[in-house]
N, C-alpha and C. Protein backbone atom coordinates (compact mmCIF):
# COMPACT_ATOMS: atom_id res chain seq x y z
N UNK A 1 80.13 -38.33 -50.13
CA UNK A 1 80.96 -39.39 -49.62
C UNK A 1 80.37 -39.89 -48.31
N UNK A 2 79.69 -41.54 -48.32
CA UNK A 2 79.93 -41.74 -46.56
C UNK A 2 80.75 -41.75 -46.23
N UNK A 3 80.69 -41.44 -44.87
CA UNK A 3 81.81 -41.46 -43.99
C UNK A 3 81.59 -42.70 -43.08
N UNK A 4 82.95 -43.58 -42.55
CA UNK A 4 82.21 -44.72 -41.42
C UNK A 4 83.07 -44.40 -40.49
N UNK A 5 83.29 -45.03 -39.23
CA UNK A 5 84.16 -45.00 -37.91
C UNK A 5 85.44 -44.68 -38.20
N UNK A 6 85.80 -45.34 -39.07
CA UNK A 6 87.16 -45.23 -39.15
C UNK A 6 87.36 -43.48 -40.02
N UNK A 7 86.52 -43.34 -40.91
CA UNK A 7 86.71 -41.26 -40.73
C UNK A 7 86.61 -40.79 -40.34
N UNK A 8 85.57 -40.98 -39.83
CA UNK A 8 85.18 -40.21 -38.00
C UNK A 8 86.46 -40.11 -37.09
N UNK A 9 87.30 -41.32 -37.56
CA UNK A 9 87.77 -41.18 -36.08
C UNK A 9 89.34 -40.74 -36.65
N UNK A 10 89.98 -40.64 -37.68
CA UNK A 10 90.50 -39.83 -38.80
C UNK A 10 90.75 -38.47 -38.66
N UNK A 11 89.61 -37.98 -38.47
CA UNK A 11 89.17 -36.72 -38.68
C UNK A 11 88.68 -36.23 -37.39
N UNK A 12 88.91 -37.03 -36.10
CA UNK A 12 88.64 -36.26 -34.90
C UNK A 12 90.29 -36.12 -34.82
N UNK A 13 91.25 -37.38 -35.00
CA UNK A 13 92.44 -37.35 -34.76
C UNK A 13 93.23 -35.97 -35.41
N UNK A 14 92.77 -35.77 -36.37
CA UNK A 14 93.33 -34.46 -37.03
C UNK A 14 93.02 -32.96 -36.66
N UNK A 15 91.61 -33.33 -36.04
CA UNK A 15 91.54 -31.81 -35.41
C UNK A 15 92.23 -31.43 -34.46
N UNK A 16 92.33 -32.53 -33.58
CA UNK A 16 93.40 -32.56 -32.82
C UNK A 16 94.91 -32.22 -32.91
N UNK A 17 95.57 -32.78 -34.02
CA UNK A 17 96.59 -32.76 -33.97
C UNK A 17 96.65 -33.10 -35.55
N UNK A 18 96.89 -31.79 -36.31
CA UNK A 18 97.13 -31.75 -37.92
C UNK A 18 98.20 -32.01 -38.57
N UNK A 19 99.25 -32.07 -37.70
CA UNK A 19 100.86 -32.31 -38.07
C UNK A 19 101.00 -33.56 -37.74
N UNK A 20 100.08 -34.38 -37.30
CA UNK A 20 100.52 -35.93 -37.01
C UNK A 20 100.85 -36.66 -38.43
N UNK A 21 101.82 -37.63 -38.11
CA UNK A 21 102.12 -38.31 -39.00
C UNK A 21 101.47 -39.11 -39.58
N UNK A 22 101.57 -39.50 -40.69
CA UNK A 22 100.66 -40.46 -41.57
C UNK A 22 100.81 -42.06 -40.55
N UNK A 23 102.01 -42.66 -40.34
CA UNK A 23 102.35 -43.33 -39.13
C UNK A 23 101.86 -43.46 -38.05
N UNK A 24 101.78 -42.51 -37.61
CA UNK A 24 101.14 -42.49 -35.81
C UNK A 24 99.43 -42.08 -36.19
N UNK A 25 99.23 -41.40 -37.06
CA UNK A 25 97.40 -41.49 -37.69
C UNK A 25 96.91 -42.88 -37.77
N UNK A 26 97.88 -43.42 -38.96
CA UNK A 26 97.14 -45.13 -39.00
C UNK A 26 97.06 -45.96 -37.66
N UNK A 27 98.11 -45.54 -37.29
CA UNK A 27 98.30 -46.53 -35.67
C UNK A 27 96.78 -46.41 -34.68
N UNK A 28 96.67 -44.95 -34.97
CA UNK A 28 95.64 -44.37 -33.81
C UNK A 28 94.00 -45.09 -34.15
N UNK A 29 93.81 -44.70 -35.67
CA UNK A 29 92.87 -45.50 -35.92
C UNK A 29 92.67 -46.69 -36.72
N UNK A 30 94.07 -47.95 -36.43
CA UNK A 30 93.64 -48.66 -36.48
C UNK A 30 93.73 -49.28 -38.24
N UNK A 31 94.67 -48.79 -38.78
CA UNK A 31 95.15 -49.10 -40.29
C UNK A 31 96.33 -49.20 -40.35
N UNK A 32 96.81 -50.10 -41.81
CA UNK A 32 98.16 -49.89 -42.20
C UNK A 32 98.49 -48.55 -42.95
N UNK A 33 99.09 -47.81 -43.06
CA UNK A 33 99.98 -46.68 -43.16
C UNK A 33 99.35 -46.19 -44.73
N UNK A 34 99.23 -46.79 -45.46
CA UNK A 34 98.98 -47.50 -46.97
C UNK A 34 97.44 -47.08 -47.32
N UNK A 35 96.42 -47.89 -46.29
CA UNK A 35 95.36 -47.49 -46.48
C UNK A 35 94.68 -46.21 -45.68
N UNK A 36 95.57 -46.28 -44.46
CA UNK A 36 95.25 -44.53 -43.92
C UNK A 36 95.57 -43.63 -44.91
N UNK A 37 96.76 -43.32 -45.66
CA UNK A 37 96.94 -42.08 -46.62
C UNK A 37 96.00 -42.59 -47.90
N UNK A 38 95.03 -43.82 -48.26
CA UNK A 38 94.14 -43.65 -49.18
C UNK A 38 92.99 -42.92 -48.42
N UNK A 39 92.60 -43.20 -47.23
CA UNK A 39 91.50 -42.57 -46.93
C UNK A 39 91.47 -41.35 -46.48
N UNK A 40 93.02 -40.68 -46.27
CA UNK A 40 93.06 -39.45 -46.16
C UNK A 40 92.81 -38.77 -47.40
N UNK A 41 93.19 -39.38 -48.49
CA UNK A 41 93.39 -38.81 -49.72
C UNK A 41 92.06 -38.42 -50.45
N UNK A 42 91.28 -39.63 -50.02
CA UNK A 42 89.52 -39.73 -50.60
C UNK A 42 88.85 -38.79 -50.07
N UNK A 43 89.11 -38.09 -48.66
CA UNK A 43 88.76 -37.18 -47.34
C UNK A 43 89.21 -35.79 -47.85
N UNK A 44 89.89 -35.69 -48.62
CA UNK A 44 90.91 -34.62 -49.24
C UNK A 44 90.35 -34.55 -50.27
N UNK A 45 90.17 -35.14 -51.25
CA UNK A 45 89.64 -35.03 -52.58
C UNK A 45 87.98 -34.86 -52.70
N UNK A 46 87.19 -35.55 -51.68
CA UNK A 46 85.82 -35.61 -51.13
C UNK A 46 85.22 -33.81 -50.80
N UNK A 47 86.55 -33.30 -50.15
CA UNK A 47 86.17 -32.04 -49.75
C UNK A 47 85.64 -31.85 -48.39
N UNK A 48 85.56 -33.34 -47.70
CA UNK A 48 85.35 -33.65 -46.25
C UNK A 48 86.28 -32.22 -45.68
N UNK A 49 87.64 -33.32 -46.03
CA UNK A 49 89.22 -31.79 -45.27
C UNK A 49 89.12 -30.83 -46.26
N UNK A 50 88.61 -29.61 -45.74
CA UNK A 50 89.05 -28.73 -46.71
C UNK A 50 90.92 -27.88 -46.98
N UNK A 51 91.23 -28.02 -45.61
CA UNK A 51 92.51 -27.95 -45.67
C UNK A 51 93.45 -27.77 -44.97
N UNK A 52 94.49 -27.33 -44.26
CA UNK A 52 95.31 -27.47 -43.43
C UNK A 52 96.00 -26.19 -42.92
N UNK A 53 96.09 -25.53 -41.69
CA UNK A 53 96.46 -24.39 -41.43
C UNK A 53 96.94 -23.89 -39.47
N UNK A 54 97.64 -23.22 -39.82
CA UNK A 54 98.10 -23.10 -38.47
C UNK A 54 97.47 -21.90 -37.68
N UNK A 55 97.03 -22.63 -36.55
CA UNK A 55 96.26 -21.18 -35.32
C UNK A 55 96.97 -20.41 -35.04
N UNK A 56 97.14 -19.12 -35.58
CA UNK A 56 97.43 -17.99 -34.96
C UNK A 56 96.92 -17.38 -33.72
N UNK A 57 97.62 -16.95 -33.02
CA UNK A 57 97.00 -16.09 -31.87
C UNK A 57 97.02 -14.47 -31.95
N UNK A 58 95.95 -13.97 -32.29
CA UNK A 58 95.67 -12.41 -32.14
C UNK A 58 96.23 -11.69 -31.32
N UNK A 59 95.83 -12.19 -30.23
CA UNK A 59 96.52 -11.03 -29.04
C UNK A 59 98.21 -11.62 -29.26
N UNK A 60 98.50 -12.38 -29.00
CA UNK A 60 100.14 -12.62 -29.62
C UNK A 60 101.11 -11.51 -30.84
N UNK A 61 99.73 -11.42 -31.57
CA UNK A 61 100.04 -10.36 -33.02
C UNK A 61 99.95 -9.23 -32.89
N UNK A 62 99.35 -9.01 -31.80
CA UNK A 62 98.98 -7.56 -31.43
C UNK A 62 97.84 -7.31 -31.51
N UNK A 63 97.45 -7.95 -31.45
CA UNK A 63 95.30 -7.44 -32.05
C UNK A 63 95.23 -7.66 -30.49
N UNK A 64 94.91 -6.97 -29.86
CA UNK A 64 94.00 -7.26 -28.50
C UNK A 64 92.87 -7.16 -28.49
N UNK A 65 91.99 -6.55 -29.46
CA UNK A 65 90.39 -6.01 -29.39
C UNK A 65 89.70 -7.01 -30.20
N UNK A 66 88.31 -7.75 -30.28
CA UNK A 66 87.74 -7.99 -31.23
C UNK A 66 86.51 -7.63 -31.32
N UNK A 67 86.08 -7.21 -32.53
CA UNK A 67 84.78 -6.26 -32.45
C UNK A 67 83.89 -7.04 -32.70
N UNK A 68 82.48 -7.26 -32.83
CA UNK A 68 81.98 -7.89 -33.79
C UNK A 68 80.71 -6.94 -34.25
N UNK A 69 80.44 -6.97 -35.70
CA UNK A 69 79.63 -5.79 -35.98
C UNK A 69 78.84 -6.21 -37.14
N UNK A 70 77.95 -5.76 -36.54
CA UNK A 70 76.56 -6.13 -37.84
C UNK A 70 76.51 -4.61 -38.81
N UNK A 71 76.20 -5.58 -40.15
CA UNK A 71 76.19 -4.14 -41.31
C UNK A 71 74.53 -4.36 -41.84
N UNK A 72 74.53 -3.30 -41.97
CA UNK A 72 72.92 -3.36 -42.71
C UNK A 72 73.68 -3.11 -43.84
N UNK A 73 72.98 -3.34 -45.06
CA UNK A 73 73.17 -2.80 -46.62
C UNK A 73 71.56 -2.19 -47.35
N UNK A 74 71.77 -1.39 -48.32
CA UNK A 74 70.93 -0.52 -49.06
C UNK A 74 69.68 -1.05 -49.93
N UNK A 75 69.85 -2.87 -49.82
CA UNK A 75 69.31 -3.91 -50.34
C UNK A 75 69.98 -5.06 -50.39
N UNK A 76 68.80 -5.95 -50.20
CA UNK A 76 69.71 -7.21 -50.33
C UNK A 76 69.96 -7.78 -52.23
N UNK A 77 69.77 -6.91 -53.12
CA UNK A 77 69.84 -7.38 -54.53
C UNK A 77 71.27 -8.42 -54.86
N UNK A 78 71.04 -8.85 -55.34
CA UNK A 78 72.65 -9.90 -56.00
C UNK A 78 73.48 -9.37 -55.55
N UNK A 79 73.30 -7.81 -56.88
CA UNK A 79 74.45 -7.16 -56.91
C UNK A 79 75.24 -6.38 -55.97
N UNK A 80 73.97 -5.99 -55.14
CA UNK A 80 74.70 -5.13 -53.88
C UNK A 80 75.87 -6.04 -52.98
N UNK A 81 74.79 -7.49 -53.07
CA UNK A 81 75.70 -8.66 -51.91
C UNK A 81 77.02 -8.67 -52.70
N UNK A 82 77.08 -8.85 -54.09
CA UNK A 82 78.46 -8.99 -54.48
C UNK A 82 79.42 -8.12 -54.27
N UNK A 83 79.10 -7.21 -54.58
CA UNK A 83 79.88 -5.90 -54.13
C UNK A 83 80.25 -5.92 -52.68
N UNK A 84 79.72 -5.87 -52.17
CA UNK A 84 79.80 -6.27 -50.63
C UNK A 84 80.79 -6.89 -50.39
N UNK A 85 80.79 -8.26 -50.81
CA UNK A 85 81.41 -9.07 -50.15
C UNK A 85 82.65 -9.48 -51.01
N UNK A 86 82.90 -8.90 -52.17
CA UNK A 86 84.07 -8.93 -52.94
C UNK A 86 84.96 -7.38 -52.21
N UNK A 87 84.41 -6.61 -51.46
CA UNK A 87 84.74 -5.52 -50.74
C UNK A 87 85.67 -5.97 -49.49
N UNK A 88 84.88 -6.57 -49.13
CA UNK A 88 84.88 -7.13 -46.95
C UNK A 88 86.01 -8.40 -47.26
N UNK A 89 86.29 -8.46 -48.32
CA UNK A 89 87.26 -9.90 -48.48
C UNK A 89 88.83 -9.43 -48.63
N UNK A 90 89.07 -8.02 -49.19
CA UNK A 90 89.99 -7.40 -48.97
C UNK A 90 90.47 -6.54 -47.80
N UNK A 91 89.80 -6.21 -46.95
CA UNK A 91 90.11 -6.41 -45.43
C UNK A 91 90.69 -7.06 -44.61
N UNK A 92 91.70 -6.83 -44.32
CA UNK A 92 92.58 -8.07 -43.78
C UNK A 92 92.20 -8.01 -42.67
N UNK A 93 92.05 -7.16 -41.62
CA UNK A 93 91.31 -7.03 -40.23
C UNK A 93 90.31 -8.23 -40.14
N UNK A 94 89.68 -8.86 -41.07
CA UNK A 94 88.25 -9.23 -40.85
C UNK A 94 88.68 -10.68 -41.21
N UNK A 95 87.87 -11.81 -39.89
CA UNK A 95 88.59 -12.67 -39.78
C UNK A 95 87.25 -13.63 -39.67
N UNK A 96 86.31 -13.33 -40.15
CA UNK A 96 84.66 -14.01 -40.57
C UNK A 96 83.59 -12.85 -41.06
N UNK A 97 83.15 -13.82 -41.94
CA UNK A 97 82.49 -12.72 -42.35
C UNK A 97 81.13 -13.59 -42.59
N UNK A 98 79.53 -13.25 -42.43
CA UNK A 98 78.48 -14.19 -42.38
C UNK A 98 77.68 -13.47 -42.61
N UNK A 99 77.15 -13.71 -44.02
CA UNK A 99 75.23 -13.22 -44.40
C UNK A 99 74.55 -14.12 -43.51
N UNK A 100 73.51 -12.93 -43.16
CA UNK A 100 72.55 -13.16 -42.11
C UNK A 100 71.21 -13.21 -42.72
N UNK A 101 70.28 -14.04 -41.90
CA UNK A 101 68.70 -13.86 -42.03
C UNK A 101 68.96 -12.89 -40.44
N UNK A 102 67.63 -12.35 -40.60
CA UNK A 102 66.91 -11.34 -39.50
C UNK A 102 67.42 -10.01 -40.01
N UNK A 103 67.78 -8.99 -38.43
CA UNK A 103 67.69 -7.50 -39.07
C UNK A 103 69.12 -7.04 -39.58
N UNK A 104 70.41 -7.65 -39.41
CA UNK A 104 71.16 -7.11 -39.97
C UNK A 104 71.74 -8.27 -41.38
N UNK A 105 72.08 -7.44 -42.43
CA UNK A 105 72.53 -8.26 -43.38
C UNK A 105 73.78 -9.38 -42.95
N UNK A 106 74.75 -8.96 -42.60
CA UNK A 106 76.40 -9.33 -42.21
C UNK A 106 76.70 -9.45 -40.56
N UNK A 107 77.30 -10.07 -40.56
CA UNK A 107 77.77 -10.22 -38.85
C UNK A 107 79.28 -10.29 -39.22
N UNK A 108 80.38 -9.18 -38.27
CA UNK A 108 81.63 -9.44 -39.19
C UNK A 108 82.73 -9.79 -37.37
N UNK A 109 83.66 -10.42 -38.03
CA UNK A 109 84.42 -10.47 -36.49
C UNK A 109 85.81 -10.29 -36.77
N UNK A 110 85.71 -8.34 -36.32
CA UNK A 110 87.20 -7.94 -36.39
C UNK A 110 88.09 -8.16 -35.61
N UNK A 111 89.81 -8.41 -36.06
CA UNK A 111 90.72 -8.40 -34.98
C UNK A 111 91.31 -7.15 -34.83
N UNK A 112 91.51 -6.33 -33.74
CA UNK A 112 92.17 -4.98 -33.91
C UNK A 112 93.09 -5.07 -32.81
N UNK A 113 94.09 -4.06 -32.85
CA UNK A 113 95.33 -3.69 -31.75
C UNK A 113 94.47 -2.80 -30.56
N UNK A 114 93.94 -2.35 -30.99
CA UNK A 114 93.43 -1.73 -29.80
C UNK A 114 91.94 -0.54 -30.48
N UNK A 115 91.44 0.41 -29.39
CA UNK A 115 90.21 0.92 -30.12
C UNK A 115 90.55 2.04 -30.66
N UNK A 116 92.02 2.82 -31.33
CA UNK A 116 92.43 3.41 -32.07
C UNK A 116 92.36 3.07 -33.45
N UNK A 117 93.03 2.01 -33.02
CA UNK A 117 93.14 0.72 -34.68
C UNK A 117 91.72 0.76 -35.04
N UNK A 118 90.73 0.35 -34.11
CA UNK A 118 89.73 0.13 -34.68
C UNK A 118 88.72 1.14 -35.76
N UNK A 119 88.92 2.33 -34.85
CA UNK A 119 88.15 3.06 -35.33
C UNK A 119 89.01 3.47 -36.47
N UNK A 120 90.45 3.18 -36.60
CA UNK A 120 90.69 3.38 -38.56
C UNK A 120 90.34 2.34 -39.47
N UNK A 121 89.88 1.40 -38.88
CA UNK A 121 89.32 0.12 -39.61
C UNK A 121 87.52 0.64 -39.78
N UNK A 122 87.45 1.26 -39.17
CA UNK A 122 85.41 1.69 -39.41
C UNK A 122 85.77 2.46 -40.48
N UNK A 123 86.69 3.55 -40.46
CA UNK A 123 86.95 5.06 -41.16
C UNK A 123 87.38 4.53 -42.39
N UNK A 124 88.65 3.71 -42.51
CA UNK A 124 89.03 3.39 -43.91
C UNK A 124 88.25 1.99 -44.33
N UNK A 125 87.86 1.33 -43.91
CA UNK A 125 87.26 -0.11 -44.52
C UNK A 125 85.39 -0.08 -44.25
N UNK A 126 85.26 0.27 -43.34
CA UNK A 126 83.86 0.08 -42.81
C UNK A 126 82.88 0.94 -43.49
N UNK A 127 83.12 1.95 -43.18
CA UNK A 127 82.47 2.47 -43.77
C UNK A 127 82.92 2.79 -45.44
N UNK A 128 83.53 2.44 -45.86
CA UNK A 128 83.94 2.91 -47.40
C UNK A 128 83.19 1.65 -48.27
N UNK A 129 82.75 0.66 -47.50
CA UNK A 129 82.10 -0.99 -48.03
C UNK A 129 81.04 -0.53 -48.66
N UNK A 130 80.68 -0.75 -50.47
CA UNK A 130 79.72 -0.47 -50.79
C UNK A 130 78.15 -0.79 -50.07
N UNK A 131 77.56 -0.09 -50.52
CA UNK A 131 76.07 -0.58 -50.23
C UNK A 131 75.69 -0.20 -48.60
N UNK A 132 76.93 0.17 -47.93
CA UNK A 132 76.23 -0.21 -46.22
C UNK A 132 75.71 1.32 -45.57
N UNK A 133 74.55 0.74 -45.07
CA UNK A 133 73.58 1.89 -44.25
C UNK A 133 73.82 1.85 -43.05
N UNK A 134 74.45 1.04 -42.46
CA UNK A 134 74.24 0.74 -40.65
C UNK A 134 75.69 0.36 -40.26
N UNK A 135 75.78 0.14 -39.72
CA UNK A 135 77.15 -0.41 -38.68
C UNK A 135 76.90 0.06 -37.30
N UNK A 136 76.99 -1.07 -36.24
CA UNK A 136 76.75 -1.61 -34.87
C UNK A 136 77.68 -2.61 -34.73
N UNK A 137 78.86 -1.65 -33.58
CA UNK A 137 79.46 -2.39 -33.20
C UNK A 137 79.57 -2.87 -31.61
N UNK A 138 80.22 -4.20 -31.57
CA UNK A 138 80.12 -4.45 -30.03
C UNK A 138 81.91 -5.02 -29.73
N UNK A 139 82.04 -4.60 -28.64
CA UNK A 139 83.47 -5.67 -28.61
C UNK A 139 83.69 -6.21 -27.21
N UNK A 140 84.28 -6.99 -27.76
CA UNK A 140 84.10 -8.65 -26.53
C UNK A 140 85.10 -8.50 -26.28
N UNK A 141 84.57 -8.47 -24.28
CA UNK A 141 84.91 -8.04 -23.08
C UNK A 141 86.13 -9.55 -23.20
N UNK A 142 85.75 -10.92 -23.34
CA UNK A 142 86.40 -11.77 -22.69
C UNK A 142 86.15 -12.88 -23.82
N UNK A 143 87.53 -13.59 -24.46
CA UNK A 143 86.27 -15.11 -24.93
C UNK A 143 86.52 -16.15 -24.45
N UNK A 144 85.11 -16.94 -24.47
CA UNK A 144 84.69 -17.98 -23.50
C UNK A 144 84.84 -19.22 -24.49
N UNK A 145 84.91 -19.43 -25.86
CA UNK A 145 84.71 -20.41 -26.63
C UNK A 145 85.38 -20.23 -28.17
N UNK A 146 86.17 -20.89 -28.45
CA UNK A 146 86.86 -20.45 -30.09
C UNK A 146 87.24 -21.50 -30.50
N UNK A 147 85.95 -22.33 -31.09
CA UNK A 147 86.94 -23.86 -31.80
C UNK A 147 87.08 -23.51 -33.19
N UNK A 148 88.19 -24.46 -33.45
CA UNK A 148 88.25 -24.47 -34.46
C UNK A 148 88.07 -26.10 -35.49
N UNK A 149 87.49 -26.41 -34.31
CA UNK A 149 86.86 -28.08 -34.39
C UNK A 149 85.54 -28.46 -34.13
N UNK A 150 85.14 -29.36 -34.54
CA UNK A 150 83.61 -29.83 -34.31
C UNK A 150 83.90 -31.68 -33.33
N UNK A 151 83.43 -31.83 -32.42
CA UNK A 151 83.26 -32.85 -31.72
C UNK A 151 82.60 -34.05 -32.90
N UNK A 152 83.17 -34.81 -32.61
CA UNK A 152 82.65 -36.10 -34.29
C UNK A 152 82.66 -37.25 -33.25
N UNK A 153 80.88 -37.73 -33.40
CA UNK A 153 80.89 -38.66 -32.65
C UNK A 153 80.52 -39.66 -33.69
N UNK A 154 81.59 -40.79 -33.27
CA UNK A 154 81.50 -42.05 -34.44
C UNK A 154 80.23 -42.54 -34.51
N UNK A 155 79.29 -42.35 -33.37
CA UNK A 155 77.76 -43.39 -33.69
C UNK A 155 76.98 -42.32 -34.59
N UNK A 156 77.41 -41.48 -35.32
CA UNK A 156 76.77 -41.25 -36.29
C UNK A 156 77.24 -41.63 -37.72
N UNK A 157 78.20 -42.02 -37.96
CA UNK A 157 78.24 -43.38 -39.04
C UNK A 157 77.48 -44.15 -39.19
């Protein structure tokens, strides 16, 4: 799908603010009501929006810790990755999960209550993940950056 100014600017409005009205969307960029919910709809169906969801806050939930930990695995074959990662998906702790190029296979980014929690999340999930030889973990002191948006600048239309 191209995209022109007027998705761009659509779709900055929404990162912003996902609960805005179909009403106050068209207003913002500049449509009748009519053809904003077609081009939301084309944006929706396109696979541009993949979908709609509300930010939770971790430490709010109780997770105060987040780890982040690289897994080596036993090979990188298909099958091992599948296993793997049909494994790490039933983990509810685990809140990204990313095959890697370089030395570790996975980069994972846990939320935990604290480093009790955690270490029953290595004991029952981490280490029980087929295929894995390694685990290195680190956990972050402070965070400095967590979008959940990308900056969309219209002159790339």
């Amino acid at each position: 799908m191209a995209l022109d100014r007027i998705d761009f600017a659509i779709l900055d409005t929404l990162q912003k603010d996902g609960r805005i009205s179909n009403a106050s969307l068209a207003e913002k960029v500049g449509l009748s009501q009519s053809a904003c919910s077609r081009r939301l709809d084309q944006l929706e169906k396109s696979g541009v929006i993949e979908g709609y969801h509300a930010r939770l806050s971790s430490g709010a939930l109780g997770h105060k810790m987040t780890a982040i930990v690289h897994i080596s695995l036993s090979g990188q074959f298909e099958k091992s990755l599948a296993e793997f990662e049909a494994a790490i998906k039933r983990c509810p702790n685990v809140l990204s999960c990313h095959l890697m190029s370089g030395e570790y296979d996975y980069v994972l980014r846990i939320a935990a209550r604290d480093l009790e929690d955690y270490e029953r999340i290595h004991k029952e999930w981490l280490t029980a993940m087929p295929h894995v030889i390694k685990i290195n973990s680190s956990f972050a002191l402070r965070e400095v950056v967590d979008r959940t948006w990308m900056g969309i600048k219209p002159e790339l239309a």
